[in-house]
Protein backbone atom coordinates (compact mmCIF):
# COMPACT_ATOMS: atom_id res chain seq x y z
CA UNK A 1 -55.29 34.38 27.77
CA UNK A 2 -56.93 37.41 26.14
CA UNK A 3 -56.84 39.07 29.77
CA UNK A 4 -53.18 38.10 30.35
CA UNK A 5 -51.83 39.77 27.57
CA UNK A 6 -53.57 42.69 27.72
CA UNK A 7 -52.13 43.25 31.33
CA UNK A 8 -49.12 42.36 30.46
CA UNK A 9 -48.75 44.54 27.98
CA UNK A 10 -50.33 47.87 29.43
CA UNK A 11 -48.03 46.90 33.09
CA UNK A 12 -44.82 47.01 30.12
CA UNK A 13 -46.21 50.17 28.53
CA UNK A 14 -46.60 51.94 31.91
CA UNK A 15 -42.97 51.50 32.92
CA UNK A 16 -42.18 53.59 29.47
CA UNK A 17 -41.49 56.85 31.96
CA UNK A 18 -38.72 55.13 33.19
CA UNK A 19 -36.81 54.53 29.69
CA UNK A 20 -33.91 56.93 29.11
CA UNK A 21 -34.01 58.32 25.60
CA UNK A 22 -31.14 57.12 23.81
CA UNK A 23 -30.90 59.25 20.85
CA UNK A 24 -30.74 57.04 17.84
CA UNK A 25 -32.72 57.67 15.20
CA UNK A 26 -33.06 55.25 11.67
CA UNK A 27 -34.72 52.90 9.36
CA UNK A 28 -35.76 49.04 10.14
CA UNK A 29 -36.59 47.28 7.01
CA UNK A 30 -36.72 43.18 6.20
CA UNK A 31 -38.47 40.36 5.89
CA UNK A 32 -40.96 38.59 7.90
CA UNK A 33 -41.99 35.36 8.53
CA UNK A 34 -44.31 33.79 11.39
CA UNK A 35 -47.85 31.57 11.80
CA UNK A 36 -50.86 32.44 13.33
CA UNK A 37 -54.14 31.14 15.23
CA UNK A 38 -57.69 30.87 14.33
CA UNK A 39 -60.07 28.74 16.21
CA UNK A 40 -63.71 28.93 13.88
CA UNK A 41 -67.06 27.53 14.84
CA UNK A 42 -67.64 24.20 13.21
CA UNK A 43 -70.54 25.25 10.84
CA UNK A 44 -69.30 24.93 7.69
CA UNK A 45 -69.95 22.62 4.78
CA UNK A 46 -66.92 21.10 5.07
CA UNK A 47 -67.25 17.95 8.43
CA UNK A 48 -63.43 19.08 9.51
CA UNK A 49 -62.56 21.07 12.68
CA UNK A 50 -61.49 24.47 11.52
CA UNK A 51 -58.70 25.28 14.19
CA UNK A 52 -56.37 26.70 11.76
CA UNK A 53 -52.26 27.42 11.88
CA UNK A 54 -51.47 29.24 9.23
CA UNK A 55 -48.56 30.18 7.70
CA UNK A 56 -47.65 33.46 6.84
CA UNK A 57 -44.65 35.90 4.92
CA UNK A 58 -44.07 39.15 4.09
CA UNK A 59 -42.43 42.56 4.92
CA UNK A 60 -42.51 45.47 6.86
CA UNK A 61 -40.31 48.59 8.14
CA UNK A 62 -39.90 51.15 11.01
CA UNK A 63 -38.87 54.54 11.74
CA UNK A 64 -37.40 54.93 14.78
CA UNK A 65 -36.48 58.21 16.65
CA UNK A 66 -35.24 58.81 20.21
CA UNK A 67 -37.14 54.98 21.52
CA UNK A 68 -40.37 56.01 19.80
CA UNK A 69 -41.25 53.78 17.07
CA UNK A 70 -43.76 53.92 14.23
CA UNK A 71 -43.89 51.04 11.35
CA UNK A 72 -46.13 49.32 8.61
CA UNK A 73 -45.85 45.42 7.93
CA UNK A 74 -47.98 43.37 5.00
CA UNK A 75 -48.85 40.09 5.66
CA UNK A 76 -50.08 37.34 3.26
CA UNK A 77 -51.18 33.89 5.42
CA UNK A 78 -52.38 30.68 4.43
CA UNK A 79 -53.46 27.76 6.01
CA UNK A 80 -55.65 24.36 5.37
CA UNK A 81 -56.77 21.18 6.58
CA UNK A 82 -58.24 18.17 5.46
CA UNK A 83 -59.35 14.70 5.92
CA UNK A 84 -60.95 12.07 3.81
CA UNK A 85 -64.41 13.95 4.69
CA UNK A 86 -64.01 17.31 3.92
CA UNK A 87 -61.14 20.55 3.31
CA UNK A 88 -61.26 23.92 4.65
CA UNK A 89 -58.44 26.39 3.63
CA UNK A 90 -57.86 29.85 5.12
CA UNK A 91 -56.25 32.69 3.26
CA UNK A 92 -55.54 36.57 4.08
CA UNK A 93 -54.13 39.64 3.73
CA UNK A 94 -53.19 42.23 6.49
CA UNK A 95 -51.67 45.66 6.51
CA UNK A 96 -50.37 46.61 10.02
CA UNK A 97 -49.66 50.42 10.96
CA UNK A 98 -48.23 50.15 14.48
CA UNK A 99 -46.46 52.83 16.84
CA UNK A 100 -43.98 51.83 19.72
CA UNK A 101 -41.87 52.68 22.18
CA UNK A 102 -38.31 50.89 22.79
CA UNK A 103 -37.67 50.67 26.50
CA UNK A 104 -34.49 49.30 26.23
CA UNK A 105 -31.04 52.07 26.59
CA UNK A 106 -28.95 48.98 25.08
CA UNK A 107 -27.81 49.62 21.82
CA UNK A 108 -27.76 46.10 20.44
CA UNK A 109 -31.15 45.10 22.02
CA UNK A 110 -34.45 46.70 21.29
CA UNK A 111 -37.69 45.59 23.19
CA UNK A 112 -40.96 47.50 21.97
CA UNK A 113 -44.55 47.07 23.14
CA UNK A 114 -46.51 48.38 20.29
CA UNK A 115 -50.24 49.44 19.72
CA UNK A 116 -51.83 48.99 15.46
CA UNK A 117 -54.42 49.28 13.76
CA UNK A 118 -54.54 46.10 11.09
CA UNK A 119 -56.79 45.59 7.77
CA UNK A 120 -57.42 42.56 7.55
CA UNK A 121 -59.19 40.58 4.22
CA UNK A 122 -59.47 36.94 4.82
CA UNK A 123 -61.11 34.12 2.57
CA UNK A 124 -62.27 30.87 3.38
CA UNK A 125 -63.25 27.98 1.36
CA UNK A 126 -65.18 24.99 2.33
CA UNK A 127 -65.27 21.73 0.35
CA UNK A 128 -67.13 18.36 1.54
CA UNK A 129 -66.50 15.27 0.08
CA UNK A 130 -68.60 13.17 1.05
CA UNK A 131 -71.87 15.62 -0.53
CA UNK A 132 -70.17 17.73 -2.78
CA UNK A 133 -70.80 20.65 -1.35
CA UNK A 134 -68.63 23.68 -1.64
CA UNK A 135 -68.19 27.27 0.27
CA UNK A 136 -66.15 30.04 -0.63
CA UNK A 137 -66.52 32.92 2.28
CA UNK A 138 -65.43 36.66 2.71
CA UNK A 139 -64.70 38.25 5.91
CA UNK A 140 -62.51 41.54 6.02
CA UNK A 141 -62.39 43.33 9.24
CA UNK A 142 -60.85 46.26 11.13
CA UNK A 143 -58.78 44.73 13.92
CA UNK A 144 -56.67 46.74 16.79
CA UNK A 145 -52.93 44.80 17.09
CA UNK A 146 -51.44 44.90 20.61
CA UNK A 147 -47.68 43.09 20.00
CA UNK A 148 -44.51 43.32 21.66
CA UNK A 149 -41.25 43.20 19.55
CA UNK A 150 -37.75 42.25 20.34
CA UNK A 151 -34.88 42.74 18.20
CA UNK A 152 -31.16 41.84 18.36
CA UNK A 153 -29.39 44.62 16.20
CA UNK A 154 -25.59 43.62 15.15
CA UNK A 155 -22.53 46.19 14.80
CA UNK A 156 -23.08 46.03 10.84
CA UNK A 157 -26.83 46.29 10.99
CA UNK A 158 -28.61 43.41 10.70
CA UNK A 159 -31.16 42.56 12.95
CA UNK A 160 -33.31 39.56 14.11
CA UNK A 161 -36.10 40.32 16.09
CA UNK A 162 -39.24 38.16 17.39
CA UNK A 163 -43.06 39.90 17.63
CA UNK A 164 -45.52 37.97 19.39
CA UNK A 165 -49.39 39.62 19.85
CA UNK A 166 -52.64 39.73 19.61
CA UNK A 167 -55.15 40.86 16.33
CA UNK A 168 -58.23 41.91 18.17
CA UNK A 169 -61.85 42.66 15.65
CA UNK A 170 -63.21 45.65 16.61
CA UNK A 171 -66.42 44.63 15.59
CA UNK A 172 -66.79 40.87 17.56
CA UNK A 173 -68.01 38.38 15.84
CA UNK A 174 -68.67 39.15 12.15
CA UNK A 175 -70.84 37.62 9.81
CA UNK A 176 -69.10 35.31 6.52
CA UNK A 177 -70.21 36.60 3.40
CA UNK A 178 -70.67 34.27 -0.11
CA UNK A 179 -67.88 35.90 -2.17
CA UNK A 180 -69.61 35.11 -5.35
CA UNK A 181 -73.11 36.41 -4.79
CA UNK A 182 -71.40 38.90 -1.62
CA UNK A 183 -75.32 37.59 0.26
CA UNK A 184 -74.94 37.08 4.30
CA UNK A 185 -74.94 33.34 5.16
CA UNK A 186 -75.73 33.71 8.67
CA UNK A 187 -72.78 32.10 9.75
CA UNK A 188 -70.69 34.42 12.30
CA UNK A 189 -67.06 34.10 13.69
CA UNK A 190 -64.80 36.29 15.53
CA UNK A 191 -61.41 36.55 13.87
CA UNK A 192 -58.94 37.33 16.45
CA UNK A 193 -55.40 35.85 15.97
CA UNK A 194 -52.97 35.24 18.35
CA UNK A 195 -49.46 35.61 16.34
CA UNK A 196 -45.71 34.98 16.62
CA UNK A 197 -43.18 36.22 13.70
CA UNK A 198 -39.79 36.29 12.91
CA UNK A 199 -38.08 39.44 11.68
CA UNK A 200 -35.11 39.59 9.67
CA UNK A 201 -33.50 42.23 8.33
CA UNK A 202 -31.77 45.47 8.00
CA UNK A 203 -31.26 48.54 10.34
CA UNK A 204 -30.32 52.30 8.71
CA UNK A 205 -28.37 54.46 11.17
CA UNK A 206 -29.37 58.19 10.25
CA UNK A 207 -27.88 59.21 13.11
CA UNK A 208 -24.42 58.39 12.30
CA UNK A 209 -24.68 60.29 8.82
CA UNK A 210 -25.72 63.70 10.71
């Protein structure tokens, strides 16, 4: 899968030469809301399989000028799950810097393949019921973002749009830290999330005011 969107989106980002420049230049800025993936070894005190959805909100905005795009989104996600064994819930925060390129010359539809770099600060606590036994882990990472956004911008300015990607860890697998005592436990996951959002918000048209 990994493999599929990488080509995917390099064979988009290569046919950027043939986009026309369309002049516009302005301000996206909204709301965003959208769940992601994590798939965890199961090694943690908790007996529950940590595949996690989680859901996540926040906001972001864009400058855009003639199809190039550059833009900064923060995220705050959260998901769980338990059983009648155990409870393992997943929380985060990411800040996303990404740059783009709109390949579209339609002024209502934008479609931008977009390279970021993300922060990402993510906590995870264990809990088994069955011994008592509790975890809370640290594991904050420098990820790359590879993402392709599509946005529907209306005649007064409000756009939807839809971002679907890839957080990569730079690193591989990292190792969970106790957040208390901040000691290694030897316990190692790779954090890559696969990602879908929904965008809603606002688009500034600077070059109408010149």
């Amino acid at each position: 899968m990994k493999k599929l969107i990488l080509t995917v989106f390099f064979l988009i980002t290569a046919c950027v030469v043939q986009a026309q420049d369309n002049k516009e230049s302005g301000i996206y800025f909204g709301a965003i809301i959208g769940t992601r993936y994590n798939n965890f070894e199961r090694h943690f005190a908790a007996d529950v399989d940590p595949e996690l959805f989680s859901f996540s909100i926040g906001a972001g905005s864009a400058w855009t000028k003639n199809n190039y795009v550059i833009g900064f989104e923060f995220l705050y996600s959260n998901g769980e799950k338990n059983n009648s064994y155990g409870a393992v819930q997943l929380t985060g925060f990411t800040n996303t810097l990404w740059f783009g390129y709109n390949l579209s010359t339609n002024k209502k539809w934008k479609f931008e393949p977009n390279l970021g770099l993300v922060l990402s600060n993510n906590q995870l606590i264990a809990q088994n019921k069955t011994t008592n036994s509790f975890q809370n882990l640290t594991n904050n990472q420098l990820l790359g973002n590879l993402g392709i956004n599509v946005r529907a911008v209306g005649k007064n300015g409000l756009f939807t749009g839809i971002k679907v990607g890839y957080m990569l860890p730079f690193a591989g697998e990292t190792e969970w830290e106790n957040k208390v005592e901040g000691t290694n436990t030897g316990l190692s996951d790779q954090l890559g999330t696969f990602y879908i959002q929904l965008n809603l918000g606002g688009f500034l048209d600077l070059s109408k005011t010149k």
